[in-house]
Protein backbone atom coordinates (compact mmCIF):
# COMPACT_ATOMS: atom_id res chain seq x y z
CA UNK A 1 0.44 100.11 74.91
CA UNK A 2 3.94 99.13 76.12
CA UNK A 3 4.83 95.97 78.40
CA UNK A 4 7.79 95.07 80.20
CA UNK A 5 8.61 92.08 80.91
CA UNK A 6 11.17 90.88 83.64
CA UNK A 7 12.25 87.85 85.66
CA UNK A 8 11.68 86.67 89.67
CA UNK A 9 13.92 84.20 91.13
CA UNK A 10 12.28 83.00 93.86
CA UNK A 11 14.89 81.93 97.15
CA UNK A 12 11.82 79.70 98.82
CA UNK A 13 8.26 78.29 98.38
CA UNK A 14 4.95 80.61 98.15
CA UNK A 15 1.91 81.02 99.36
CA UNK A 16 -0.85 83.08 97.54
CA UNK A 17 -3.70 82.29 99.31
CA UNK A 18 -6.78 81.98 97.57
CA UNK A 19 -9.44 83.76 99.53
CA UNK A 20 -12.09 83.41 100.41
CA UNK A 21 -11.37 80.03 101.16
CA UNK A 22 -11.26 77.46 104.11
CA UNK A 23 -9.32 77.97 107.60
CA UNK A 24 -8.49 74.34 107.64
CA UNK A 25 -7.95 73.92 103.93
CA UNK A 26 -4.93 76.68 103.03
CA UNK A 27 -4.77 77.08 98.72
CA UNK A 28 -2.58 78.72 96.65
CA UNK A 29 -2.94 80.14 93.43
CA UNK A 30 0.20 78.69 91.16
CA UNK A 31 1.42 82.42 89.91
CA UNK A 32 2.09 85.47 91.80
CA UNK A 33 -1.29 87.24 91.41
CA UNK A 34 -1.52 90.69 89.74
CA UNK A 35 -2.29 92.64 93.14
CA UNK A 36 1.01 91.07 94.72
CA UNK A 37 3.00 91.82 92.24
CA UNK A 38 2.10 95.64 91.54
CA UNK A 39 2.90 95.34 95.69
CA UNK A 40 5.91 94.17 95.24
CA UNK A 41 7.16 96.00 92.66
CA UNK A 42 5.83 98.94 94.84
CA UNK A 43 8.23 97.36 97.42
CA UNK A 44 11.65 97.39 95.79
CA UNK A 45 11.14 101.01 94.20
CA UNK A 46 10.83 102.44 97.91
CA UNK A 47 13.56 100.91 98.74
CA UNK A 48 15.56 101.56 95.55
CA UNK A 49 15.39 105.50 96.50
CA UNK A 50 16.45 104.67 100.28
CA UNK A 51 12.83 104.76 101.53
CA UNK A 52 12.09 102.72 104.94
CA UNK A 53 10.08 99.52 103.64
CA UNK A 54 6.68 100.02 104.03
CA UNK A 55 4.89 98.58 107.00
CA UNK A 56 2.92 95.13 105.87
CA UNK A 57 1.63 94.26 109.69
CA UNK A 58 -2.08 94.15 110.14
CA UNK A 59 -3.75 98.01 110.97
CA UNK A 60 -7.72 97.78 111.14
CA UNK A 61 -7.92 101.67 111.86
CA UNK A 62 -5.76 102.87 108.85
CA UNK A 63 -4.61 99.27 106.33
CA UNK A 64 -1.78 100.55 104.45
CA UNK A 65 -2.07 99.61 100.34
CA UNK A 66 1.06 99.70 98.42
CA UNK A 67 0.55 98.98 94.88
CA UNK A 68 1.98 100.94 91.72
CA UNK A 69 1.07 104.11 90.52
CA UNK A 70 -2.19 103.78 88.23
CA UNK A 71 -0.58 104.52 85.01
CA UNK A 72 1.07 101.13 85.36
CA UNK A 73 -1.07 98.07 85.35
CA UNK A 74 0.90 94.66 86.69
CA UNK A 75 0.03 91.78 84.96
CA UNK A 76 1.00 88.73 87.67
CA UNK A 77 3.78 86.84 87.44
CA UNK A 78 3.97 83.22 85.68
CA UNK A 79 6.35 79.77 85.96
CA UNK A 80 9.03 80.14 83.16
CA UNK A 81 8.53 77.87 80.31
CA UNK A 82 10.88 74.71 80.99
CA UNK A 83 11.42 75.23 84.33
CA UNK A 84 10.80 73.37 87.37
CA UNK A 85 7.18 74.30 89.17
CA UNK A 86 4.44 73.03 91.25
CA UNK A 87 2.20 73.29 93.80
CA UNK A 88 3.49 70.97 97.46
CA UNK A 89 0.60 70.25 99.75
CA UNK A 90 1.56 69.38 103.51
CA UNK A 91 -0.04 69.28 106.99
CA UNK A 92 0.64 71.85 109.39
CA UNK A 93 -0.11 71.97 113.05
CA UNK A 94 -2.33 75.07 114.06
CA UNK A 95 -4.45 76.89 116.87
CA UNK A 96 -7.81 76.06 116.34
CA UNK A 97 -8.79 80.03 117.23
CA UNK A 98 -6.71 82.75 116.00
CA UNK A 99 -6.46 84.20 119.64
CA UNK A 100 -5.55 80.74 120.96
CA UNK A 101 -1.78 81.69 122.73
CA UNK A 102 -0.84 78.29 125.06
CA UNK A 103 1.65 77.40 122.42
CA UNK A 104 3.90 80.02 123.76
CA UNK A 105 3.83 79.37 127.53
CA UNK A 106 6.75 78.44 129.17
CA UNK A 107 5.14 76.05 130.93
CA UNK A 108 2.23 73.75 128.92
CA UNK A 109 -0.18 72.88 131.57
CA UNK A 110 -3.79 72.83 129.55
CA UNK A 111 -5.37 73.78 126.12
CA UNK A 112 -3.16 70.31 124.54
CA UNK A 113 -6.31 69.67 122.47
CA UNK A 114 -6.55 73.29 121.17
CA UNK A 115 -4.42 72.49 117.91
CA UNK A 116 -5.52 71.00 114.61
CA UNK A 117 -4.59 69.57 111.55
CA UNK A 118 -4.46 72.37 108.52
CA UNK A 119 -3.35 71.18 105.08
CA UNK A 120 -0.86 74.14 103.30
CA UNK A 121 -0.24 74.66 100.21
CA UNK A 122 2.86 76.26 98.78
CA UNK A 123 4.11 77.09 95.29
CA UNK A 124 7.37 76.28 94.66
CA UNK A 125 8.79 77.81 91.16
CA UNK A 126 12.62 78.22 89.43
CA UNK A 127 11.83 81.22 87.89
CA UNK A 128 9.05 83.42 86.96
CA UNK A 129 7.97 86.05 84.23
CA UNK A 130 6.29 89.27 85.49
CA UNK A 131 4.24 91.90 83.43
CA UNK A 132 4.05 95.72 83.54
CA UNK A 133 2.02 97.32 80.74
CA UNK A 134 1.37 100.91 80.77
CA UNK A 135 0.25 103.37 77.65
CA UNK A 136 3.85 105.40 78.04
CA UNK A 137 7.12 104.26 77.39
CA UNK A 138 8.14 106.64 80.33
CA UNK A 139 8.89 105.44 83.44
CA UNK A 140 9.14 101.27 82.20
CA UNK A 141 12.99 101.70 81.99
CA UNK A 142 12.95 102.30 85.84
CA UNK A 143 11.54 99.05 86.64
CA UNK A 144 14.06 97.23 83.89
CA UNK A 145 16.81 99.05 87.18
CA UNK A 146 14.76 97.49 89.82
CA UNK A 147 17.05 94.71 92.10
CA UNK A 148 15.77 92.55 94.38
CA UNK A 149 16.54 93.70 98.08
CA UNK A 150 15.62 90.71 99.66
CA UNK A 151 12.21 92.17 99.76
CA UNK A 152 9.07 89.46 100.52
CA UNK A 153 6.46 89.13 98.51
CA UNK A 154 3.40 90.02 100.13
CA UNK A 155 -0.16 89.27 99.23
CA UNK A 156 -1.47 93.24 99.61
């Protein structure tokens, strides 16, 4: 078995959403969960051989699924020993149905009692430590190449 093991510098706060979970009550999970990563990962090797970035909008009829090929297994990524990390809980504003669409008027003549108070968490970390492991050598040095494209990371 061979791991590889690489660094994420995060440019803004997270949110891994623990499901199932509460509408009102919005949790993270304080690492980037296994499933995200091997998305991710999936993410920046598209677009490391000029590939279009792969949709990530909601499709009911066909939901896309990007995740590495099944030789490699992602591990998650972790907060960095000795560096700064933590979960920030706020209150957000929010429709009380998802199909609720007043907000957006131009002109807000009813539905001012539609909103409601959601607490939101979001993970906020200086640096993290991802995993690969896979039972090859092959291929690992390609992700060691990988650069960060500005590319989200997406709970998939």
């Amino acid at each position: 078995m061979y791991c590889l093991e690489f660094k994420i510098k995060p440019t803004a706060a997270m949110t891994f959403r623990i499901l199932p979970g509460s509408i009102l009550n919005i949790a993270t999970y304080p690492f980037v969960p296994p499933t995200t990563l091997s998305g991710f990962l999936r993410r920046l090797a598209m677009l490391s051989v000029e590939l279009d970035i792969p949709e990530t909008r909601i499709n009911k009829d066909n939901p896309p699924i990007y995740a590495l090929p099944p030789r490699y297994l992602a591990l998650g990524a972790y907060p960095s020993v000795n560096t700064c990390c933590g979960v920030h809980r706020t209150y957000r504003k929010g429709m009380r149905e998802f199909n609720h669409d007043s907000f957006s008027r131009l002109y807000q003549d009813e539905d001012k009692a539609n909103f409601q108070l959601h607490t939101w968490e979001y993970f906020i970390a200086e640096e993290l430590v991802g995993y690969v492991v896979t039972e090859s050598s092959q291929g690992l040095e390609y992700f060691q190449r990988l650069e960060s494209y500005g590319c989200k990371i997406v709970e998939g």
